[in-house]
N, C-alpha and C. Protein backbone atom coordinates (compact mmCIF):
# COMPACT_ATOMS: atom_id res chain seq x y z
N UNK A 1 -8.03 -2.04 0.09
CA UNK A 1 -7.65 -0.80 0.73
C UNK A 1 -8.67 0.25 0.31
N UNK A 2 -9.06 0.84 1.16
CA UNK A 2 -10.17 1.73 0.90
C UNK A 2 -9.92 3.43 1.20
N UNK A 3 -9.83 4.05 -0.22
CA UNK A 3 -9.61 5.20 0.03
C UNK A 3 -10.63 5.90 -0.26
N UNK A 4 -10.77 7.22 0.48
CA UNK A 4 -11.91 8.12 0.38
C UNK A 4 -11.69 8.88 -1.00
N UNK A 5 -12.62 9.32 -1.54
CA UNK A 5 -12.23 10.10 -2.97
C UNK A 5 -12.27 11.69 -2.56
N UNK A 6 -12.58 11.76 -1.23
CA UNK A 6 -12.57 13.46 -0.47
C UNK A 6 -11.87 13.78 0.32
N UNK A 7 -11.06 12.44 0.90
CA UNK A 7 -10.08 12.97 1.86
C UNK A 7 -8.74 13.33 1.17
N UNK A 8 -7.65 14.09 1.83
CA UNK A 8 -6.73 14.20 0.74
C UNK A 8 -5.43 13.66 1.39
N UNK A 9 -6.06 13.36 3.03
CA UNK A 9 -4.50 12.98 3.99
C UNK A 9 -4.95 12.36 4.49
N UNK A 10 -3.86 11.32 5.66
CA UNK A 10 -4.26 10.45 6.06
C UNK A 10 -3.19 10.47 7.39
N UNK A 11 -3.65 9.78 8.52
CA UNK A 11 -2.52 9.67 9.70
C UNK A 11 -2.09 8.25 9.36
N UNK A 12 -1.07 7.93 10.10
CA UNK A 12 -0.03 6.93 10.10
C UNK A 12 -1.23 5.60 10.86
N UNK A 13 -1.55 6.03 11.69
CA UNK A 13 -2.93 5.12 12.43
C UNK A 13 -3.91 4.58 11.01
N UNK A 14 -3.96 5.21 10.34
CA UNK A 14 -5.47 4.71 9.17
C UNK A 14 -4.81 4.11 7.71
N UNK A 15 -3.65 4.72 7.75
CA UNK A 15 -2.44 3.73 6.86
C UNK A 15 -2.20 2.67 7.08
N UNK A 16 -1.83 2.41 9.16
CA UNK A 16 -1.41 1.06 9.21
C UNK A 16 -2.62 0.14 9.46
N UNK A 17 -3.84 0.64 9.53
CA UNK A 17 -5.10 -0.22 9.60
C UNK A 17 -5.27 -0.63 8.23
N UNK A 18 -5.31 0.23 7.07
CA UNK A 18 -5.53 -0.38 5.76
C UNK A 18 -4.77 -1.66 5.30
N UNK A 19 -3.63 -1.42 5.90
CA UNK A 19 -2.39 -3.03 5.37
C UNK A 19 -2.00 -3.71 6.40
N UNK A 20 -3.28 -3.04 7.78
CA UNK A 20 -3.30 -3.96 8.88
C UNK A 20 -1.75 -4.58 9.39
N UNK A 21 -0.93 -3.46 9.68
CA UNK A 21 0.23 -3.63 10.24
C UNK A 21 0.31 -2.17 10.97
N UNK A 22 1.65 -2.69 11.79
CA UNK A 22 1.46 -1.77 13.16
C UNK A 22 2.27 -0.27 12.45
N UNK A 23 2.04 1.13 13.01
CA UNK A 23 2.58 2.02 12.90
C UNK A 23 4.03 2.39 12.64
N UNK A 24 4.67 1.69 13.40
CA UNK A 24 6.08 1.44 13.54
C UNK A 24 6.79 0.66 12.44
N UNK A 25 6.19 0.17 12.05
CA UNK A 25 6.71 -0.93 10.75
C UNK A 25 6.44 0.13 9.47
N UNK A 26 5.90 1.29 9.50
CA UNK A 26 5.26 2.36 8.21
C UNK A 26 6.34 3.28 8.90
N UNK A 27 7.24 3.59 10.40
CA UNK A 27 7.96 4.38 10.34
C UNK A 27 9.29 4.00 10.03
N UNK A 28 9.63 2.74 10.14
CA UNK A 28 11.03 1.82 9.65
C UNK A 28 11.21 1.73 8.28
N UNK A 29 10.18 1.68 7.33
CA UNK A 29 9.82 1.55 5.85
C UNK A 29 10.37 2.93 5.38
N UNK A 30 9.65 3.95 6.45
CA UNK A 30 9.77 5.50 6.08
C UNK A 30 11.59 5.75 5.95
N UNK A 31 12.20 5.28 6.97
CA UNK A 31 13.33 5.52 6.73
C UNK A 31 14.07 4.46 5.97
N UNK A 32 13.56 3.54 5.34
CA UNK A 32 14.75 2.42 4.55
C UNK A 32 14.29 2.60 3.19
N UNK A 33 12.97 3.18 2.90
CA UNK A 33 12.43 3.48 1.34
C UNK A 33 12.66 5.04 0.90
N UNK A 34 13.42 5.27 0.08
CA UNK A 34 12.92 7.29 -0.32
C UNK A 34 11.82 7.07 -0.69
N UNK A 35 10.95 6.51 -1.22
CA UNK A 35 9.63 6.40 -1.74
C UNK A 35 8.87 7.03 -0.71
N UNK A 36 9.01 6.59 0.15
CA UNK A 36 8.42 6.96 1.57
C UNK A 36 8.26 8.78 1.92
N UNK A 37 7.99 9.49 1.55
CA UNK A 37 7.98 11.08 1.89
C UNK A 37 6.98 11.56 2.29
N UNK A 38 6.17 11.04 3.69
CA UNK A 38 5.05 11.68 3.96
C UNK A 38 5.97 13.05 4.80
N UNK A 39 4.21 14.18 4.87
CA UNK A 39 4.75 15.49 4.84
C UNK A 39 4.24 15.60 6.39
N UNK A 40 4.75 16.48 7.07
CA UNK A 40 4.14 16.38 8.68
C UNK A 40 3.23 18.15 8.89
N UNK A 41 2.50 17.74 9.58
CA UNK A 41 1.30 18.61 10.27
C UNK A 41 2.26 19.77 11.23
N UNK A 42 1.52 20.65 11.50
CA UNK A 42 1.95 21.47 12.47
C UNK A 42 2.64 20.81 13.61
N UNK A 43 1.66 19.73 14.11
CA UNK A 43 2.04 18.53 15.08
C UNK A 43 3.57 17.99 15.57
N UNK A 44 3.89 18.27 13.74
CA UNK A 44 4.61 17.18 13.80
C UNK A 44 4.22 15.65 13.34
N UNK A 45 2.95 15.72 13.77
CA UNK A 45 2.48 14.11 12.64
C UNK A 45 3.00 13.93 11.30
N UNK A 46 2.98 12.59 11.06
CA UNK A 46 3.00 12.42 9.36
C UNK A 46 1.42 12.25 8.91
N UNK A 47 1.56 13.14 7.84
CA UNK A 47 0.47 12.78 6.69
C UNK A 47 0.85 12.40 5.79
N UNK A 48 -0.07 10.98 5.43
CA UNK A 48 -0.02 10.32 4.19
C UNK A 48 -0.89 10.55 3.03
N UNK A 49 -0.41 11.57 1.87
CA UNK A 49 -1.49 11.25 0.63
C UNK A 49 -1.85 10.15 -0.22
N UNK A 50 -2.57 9.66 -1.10
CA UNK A 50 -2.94 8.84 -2.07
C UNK A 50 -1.57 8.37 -2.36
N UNK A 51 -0.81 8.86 -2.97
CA UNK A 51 0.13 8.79 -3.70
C UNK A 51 1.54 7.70 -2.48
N UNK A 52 1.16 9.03 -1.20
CA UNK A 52 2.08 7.59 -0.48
C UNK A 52 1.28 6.16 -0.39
N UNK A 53 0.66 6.73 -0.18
CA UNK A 53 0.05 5.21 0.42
C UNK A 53 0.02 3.65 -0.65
N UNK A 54 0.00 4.75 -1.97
CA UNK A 54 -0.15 3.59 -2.72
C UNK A 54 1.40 3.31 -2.71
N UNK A 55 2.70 3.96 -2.99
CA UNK A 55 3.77 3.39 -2.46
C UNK A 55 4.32 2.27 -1.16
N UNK A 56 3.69 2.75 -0.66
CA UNK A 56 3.92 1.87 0.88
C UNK A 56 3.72 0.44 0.72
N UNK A 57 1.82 0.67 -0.01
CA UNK A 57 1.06 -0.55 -0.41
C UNK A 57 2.33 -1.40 -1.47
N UNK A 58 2.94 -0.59 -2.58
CA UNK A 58 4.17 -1.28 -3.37
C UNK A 58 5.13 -1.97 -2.46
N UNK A 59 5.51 -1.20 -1.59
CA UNK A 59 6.66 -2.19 -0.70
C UNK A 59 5.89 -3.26 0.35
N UNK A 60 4.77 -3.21 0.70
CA UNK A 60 3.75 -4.01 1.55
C UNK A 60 4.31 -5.55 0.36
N UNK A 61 3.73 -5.55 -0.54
CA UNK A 61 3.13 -6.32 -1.67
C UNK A 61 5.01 -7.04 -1.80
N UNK A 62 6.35 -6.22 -2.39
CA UNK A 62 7.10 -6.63 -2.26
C UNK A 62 7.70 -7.82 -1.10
N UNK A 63 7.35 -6.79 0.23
CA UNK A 63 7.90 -7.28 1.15
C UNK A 63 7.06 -8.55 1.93
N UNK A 64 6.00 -8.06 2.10
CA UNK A 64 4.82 -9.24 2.98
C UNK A 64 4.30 -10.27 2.07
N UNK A 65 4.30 -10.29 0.68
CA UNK A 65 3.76 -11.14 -0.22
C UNK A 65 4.26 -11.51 -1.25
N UNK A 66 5.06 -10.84 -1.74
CA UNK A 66 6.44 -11.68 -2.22
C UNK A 66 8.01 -12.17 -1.64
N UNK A 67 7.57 -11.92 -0.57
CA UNK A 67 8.62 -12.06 0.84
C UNK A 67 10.27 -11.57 0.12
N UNK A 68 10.73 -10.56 -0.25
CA UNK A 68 11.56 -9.72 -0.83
C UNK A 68 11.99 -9.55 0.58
N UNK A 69 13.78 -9.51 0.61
CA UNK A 69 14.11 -8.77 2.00
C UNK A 69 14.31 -7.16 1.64
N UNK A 70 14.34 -6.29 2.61
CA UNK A 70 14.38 -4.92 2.61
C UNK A 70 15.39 -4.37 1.23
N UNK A 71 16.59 -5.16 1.62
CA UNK A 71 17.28 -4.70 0.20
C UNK A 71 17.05 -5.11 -0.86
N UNK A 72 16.56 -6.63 -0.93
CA UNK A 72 16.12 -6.97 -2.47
C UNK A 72 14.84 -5.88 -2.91
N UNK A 73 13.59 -5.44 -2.05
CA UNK A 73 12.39 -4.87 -2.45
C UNK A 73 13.27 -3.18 -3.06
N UNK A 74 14.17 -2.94 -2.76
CA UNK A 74 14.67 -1.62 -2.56
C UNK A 74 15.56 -1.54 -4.33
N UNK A 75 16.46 -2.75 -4.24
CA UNK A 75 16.67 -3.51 -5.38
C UNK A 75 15.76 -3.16 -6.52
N UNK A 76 14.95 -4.49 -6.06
CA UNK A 76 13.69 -4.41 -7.46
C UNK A 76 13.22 -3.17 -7.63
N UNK A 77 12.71 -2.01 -6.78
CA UNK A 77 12.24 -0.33 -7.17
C UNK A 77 13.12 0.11 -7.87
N UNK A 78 14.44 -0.09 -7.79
CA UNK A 78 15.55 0.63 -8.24
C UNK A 78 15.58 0.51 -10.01
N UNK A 79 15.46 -0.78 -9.97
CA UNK A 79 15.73 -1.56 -11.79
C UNK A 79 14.15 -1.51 -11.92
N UNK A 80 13.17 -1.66 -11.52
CA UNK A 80 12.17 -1.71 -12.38
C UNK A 80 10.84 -1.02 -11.92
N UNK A 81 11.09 0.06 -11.32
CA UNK A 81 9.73 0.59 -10.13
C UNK A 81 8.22 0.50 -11.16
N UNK A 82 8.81 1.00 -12.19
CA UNK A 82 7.18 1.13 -13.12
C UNK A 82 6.91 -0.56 -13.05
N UNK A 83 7.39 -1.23 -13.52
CA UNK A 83 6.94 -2.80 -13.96
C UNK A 83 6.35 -3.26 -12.51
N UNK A 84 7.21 -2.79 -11.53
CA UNK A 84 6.35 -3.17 -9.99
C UNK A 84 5.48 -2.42 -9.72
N UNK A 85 5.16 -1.58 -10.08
CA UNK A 85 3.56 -0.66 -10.14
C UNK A 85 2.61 -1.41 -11.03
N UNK A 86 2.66 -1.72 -12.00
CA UNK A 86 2.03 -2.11 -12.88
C UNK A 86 1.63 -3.65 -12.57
N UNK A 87 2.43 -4.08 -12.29
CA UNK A 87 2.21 -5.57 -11.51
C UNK A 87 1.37 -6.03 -10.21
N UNK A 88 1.69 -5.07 -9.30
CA UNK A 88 0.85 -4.50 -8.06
C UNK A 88 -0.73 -4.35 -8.67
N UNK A 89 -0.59 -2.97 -9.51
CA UNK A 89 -2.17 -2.62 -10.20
C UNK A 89 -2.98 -3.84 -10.47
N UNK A 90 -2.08 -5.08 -11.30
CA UNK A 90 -3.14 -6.05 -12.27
C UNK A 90 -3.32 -6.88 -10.79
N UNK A 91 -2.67 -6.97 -9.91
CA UNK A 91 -2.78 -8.00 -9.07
C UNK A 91 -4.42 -7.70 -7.55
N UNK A 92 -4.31 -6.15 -7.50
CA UNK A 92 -5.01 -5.24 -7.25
C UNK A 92 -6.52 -5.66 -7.81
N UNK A 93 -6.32 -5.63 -9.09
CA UNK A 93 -7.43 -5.04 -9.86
C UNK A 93 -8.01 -7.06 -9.77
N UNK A 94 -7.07 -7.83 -10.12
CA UNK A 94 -7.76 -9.38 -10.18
C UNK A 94 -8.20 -9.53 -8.62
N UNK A 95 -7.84 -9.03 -7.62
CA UNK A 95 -8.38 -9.39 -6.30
C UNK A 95 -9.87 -8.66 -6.05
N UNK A 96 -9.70 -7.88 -6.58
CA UNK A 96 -11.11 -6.73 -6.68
C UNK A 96 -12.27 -7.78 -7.58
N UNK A 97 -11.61 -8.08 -9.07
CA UNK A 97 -13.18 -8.73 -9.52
C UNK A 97 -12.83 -10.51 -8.87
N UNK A 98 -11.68 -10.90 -8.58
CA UNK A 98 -12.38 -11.76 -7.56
C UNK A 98 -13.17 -12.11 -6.28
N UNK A 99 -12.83 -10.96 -5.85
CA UNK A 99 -14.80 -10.56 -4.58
C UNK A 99 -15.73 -10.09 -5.39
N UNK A 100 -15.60 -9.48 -6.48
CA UNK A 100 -17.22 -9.78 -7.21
C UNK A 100 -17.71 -10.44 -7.31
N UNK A 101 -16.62 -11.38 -7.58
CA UNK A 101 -17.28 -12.87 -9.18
C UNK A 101 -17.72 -13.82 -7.45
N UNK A 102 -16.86 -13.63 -6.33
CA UNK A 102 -17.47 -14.04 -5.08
C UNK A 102 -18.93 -13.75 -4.85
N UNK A 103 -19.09 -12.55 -4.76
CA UNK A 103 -20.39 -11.61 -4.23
C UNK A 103 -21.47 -12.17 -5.40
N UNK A 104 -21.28 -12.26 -6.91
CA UNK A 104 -22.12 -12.67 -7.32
C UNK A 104 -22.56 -13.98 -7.49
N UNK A 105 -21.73 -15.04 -7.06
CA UNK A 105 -21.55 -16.62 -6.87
C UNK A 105 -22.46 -16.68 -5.34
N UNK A 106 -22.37 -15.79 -4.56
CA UNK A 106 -23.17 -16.20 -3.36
C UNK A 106 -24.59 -15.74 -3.42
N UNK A 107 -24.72 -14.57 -4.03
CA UNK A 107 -26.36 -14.15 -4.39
C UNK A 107 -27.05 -15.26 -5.30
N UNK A 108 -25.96 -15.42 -6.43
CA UNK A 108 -27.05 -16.82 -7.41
C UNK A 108 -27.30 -18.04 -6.43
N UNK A 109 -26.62 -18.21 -5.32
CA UNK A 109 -27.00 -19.52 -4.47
C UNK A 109 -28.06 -18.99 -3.32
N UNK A 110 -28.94 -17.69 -3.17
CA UNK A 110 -29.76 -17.70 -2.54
C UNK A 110 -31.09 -18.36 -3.44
């Protein structure tokens, strides 16, 4: 997931491209998670900051990859939200230096 270190908001469109799911599935989340509190534009749009997004990404990870149903993921935030942050992070952070240790495994084979 790629966030800008200058932007400070985000539309619902560039949220659901990052976890590559549709808009509508980030507005169903919005209403079944309180985690969920993006703030809306003059518009009326939602804007998403850092802070949501990396939430969302928490229930993404619950729901799409540990296949948790809506109430169990809602469940697990309830009893242990830090330990599922923290778990998310290491899992995050091992996918990150595993496209390194990739990136540098394919340069030593040129």
């Amino acid at each position: 997931m790629n966030l800008s270190e200058h932007k400070l908001y985000y539309s619902i469109s560039e949220v659901a491209k990052m976890l590559n799911v549709k808009n509508s599935l980030i507005r169903f989340w919005e209403k079944e998670f309180d985690l969920i509190k993006p703030k809306k534009n003059s518009k009326g749009n939602r804007i998403f900051t850092k802070n949501d997004i990396k939430n969302i990404s928490i229930i993404y990870y619950l729901i799409k990859e540990k296949k948790y149903t809506i109430e169990g993921a809602r469940k697990r935030l309830r009893v242990n939200k830090e330990g599922v942050k923290k778990n998310h992070q290491i899992i995050n952070n091992l996918r990150q230096i595993r496209s390194q240790l990739v990136e540098i495994r394919e340069e030593l084979k040129k």
